[in-house]
C-alpha atoms as a PDB file:
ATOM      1  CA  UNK A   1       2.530  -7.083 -18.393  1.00  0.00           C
ATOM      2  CA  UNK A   2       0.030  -8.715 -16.405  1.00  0.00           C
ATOM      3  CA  UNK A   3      -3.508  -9.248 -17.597  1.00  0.00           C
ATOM      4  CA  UNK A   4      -5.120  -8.492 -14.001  1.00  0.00           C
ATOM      5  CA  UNK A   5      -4.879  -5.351 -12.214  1.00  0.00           C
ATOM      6  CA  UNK A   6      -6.349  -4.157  -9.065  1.00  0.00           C
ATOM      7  CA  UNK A   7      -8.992  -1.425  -9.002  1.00  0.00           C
ATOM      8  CA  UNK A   8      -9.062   1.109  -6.003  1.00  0.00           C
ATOM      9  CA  UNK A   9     -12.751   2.473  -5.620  1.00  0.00           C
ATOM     10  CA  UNK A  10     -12.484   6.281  -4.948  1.00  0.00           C
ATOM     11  CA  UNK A  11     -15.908   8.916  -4.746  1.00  0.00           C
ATOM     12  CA  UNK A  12     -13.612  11.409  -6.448  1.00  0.00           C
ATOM     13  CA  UNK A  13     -10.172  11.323  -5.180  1.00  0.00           C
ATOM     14  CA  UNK A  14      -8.322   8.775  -7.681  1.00  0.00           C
ATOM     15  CA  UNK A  15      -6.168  11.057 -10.074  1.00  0.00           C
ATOM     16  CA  UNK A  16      -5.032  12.717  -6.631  1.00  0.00           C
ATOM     17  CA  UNK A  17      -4.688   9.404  -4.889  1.00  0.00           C
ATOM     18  CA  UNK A  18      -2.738   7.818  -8.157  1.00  0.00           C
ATOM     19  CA  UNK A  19      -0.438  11.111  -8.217  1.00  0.00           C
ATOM     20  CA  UNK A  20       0.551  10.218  -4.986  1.00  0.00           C
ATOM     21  CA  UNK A  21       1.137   6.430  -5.058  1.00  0.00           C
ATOM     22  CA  UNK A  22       3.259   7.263  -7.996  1.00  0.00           C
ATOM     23  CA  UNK A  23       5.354   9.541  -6.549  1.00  0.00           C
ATOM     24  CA  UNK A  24       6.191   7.344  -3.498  1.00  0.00           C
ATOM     25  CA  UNK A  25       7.766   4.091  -5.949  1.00  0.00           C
ATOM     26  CA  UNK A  26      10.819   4.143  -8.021  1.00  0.00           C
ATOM     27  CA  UNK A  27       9.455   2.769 -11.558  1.00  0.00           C
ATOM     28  CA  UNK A  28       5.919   4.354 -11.308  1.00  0.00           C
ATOM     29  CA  UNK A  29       3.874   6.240 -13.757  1.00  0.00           C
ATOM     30  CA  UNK A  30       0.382   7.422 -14.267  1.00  0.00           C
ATOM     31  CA  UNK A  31      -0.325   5.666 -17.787  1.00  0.00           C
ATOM     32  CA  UNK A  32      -3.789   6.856 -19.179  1.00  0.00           C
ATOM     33  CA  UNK A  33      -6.269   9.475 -17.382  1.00  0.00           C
ATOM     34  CA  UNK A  34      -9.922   8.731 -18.830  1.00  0.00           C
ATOM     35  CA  UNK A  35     -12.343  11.498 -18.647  1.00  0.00           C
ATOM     36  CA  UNK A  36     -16.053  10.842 -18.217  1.00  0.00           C
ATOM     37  CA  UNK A  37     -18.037  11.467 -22.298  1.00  0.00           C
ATOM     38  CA  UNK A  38     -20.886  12.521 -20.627  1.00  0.00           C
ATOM     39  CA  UNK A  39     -22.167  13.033 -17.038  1.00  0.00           C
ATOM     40  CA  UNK A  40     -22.383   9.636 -14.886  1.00  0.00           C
ATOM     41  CA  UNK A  41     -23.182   9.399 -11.370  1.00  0.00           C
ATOM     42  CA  UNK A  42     -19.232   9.781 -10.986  1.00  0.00           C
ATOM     43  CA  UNK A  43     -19.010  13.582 -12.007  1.00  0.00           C
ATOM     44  CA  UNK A  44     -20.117  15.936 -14.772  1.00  0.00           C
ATOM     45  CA  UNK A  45     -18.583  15.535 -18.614  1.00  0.00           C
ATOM     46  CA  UNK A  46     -14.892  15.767 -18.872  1.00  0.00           C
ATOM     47  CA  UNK A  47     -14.225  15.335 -15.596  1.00  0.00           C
ATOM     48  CA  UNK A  48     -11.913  12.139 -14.431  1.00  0.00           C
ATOM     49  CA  UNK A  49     -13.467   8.507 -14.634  1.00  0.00           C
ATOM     50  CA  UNK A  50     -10.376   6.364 -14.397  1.00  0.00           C
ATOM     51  CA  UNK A  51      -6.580   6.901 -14.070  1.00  0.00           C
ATOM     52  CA  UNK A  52      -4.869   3.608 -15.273  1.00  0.00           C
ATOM     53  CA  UNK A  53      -1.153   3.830 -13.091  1.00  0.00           C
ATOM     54  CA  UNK A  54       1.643   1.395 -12.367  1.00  0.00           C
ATOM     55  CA  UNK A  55       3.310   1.388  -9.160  1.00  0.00           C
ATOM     56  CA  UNK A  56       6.728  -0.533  -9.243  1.00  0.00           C
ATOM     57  CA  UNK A  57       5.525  -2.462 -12.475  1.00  0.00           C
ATOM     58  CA  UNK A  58       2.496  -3.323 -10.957  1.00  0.00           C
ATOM     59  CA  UNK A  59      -0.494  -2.166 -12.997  1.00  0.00           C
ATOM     60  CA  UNK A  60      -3.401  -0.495 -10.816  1.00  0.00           C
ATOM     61  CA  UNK A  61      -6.664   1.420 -11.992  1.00  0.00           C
ATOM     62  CA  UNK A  62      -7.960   4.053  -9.731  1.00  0.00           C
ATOM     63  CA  UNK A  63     -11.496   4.852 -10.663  1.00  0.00           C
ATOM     64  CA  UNK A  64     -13.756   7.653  -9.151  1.00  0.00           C
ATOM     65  CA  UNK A  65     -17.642   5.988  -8.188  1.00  0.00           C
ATOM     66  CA  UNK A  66     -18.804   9.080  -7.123  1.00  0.00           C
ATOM     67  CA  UNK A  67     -20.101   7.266  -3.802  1.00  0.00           C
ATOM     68  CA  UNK A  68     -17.569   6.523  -1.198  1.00  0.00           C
ATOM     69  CA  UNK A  69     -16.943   2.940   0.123  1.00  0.00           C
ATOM     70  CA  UNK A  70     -14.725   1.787   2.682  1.00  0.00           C
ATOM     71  CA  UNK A  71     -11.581   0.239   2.267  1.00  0.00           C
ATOM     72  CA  UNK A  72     -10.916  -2.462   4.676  1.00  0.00           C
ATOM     73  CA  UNK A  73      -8.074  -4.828   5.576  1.00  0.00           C
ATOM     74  CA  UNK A  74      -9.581  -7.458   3.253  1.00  0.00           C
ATOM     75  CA  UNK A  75      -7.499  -6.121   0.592  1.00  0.00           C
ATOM     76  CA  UNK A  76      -4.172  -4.803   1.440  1.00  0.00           C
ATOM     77  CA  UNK A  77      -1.260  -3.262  -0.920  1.00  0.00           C
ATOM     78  CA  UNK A  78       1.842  -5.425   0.691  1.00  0.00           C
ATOM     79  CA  UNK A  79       5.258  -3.442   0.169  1.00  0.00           C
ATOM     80  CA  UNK A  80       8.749  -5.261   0.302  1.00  0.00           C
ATOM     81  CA  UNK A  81      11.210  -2.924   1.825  1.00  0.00           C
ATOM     82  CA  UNK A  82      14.380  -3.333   1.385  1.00  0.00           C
ATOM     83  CA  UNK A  83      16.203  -1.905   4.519  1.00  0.00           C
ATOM     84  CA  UNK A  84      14.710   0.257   7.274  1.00  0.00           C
ATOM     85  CA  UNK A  85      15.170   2.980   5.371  1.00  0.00           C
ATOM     86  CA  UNK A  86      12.917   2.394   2.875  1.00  0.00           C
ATOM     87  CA  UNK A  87      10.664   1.529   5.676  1.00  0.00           C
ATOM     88  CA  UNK A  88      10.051   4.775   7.358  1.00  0.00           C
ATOM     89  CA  UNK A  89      10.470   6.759   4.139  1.00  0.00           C
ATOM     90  CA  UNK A  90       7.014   4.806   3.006  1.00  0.00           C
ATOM     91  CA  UNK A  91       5.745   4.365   6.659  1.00  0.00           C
ATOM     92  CA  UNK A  92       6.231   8.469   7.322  1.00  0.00           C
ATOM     93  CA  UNK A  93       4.501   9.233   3.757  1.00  0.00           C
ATOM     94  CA  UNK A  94       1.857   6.490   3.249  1.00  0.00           C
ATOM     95  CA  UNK A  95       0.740   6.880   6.789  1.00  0.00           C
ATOM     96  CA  UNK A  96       0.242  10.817   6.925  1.00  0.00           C
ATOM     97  CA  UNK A  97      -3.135  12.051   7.187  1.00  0.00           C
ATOM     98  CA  UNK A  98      -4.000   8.269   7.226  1.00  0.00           C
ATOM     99  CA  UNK A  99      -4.188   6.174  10.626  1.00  0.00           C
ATOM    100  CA  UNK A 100      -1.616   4.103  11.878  1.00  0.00           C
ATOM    101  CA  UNK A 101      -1.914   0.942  12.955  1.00  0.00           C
ATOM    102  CA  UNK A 102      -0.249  -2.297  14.609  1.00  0.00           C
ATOM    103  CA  UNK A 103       2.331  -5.230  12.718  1.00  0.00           C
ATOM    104  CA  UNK A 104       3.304  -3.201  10.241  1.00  0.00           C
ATOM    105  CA  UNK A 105      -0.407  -2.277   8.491  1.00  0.00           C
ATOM    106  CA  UNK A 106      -1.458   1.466   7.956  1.00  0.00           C
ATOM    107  CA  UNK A 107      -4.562   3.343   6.564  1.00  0.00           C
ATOM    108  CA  UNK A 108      -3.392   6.068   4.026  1.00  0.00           C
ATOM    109  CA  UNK A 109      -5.243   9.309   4.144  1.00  0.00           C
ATOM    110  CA  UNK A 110      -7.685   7.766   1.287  1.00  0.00           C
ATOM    111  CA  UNK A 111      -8.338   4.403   3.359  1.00  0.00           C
ATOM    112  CA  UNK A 112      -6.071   2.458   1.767  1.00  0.00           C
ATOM    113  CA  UNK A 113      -4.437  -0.457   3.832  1.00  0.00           C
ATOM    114  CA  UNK A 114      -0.554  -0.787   3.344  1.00  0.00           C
ATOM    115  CA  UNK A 115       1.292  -3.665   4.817  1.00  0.00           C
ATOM    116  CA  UNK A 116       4.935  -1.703   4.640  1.00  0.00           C
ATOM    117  CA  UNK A 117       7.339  -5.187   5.748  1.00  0.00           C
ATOM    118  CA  UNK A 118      10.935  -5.557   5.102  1.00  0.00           C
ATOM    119  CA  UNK A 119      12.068  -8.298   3.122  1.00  0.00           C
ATOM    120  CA  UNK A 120      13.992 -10.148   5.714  1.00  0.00           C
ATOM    121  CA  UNK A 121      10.385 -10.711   7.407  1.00  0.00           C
ATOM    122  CA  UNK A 122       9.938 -13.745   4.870  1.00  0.00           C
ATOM    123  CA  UNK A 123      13.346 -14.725   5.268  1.00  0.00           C
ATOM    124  CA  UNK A 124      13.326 -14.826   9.132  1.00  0.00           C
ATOM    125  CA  UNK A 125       9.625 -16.348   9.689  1.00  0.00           C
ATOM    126  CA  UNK A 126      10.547 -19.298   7.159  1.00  0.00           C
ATOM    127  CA  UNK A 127      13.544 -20.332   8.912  1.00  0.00           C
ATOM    128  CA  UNK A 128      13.055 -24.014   9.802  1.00  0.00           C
ATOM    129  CA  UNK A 129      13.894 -23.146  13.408  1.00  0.00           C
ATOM    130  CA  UNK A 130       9.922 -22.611  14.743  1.00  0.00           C
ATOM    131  CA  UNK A 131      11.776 -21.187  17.740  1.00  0.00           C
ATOM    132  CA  UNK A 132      13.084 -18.344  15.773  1.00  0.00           C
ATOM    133  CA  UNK A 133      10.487 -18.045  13.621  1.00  0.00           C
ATOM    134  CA  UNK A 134       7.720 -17.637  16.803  1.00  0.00           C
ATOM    135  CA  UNK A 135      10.277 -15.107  18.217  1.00  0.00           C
ATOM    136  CA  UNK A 136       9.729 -13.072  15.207  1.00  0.00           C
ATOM    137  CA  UNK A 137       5.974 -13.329  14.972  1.00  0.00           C
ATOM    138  CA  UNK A 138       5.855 -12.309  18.368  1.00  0.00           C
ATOM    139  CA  UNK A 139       8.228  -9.606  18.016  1.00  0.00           C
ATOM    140  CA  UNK A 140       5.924  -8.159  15.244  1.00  0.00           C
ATOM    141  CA  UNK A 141       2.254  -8.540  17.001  1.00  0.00           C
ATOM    142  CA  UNK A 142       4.246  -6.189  19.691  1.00  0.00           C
ATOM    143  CA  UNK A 143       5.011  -3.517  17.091  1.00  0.00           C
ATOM    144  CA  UNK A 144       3.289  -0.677  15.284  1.00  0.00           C
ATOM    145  CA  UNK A 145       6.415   0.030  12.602  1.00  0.00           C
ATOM    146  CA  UNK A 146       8.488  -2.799  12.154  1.00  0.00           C
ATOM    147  CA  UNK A 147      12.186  -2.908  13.091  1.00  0.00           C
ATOM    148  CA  UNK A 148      15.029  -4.471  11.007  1.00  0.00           C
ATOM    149  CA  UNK A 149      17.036  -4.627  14.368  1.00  0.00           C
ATOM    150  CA  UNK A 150      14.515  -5.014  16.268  1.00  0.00           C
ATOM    151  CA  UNK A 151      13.078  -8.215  14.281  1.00  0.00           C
ATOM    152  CA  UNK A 152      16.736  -9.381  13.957  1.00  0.00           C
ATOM    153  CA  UNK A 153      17.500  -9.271  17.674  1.00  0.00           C
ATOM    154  CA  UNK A 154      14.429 -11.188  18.175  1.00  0.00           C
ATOM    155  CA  UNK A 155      15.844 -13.612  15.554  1.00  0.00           C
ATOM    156  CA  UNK A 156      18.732 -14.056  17.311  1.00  0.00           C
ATOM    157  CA  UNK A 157      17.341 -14.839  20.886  1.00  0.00           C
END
């Protein structure tokens, strides 16, 4: 297992928040809940501190601050999708309550930026052909959700 993980700030949503994340990825758990010994400026004794999760194999820690910061596009949790499916499954869940936004990037409801990209994305804007591959760029600057078929048609020409 890796020896880095990220850690998502939260003022006092992070068992919710790591409930959630977990329930969205085949392969995810919620690994350890720590409870606070005695009162910090994060909540009262016994109530959560840190909920140590993995999300797709990916070790995260979600820990509660008790003072809410921002989330900006600085960090961003980038999701390989494998078909269009899986696209709007994650778009439809991730991005409710949240804010939607353009290329592919969303605010969940807790301010978390998602990049939610199908896989072919890589494939299409490494093609040595920089006339396909600015065809696809372009194609996604003009999107909000990204389209397979859409991306593919732009592929194509």
């Amino acid at each position: 297992m890796s020896k880095i993980a990220p850690c998502l700030w939260f003022a006092n949503e992070a068992e919710e928040a790591a409930n959630f994340y977990v329930s969205l990825f085949p392969g995810s758990r919620i690994d350890h809940v720590q409870k606070n010994v005695v009162e910090t400026p994060s909540g009262p004794k016994g109530s959560v501190l840190v909920v140590s999760f993995t999300l797709a194999g990916q070790r995260f820690m979600a820990l509660n601050g008790g003072t809410r910061f921002e989330h900006t596009h600085a960090i961003s949790l980038e999701v390989d999708c494998d078909d269009q499916t899986e696209v709007d499954r994650l778009w439809e869940r991730l991005g409710a309550g949240g804010a939607i936004e353009q290329c592919g990037w969303l605010k969940d409801r807790y301010g978390v930026s998602w990049q939610i990209v199908p896989t072919v994305v890589k494939q299409m804007l490494a093609d040595p052909d920089p006339a396909k591959a600015g065809r696809v760029l372009q194609a996604i600057m003009e999107m909000i959700k990204l389209d397979i078929a859409g991306l593919q048609a732009a592929y194509r020409g």
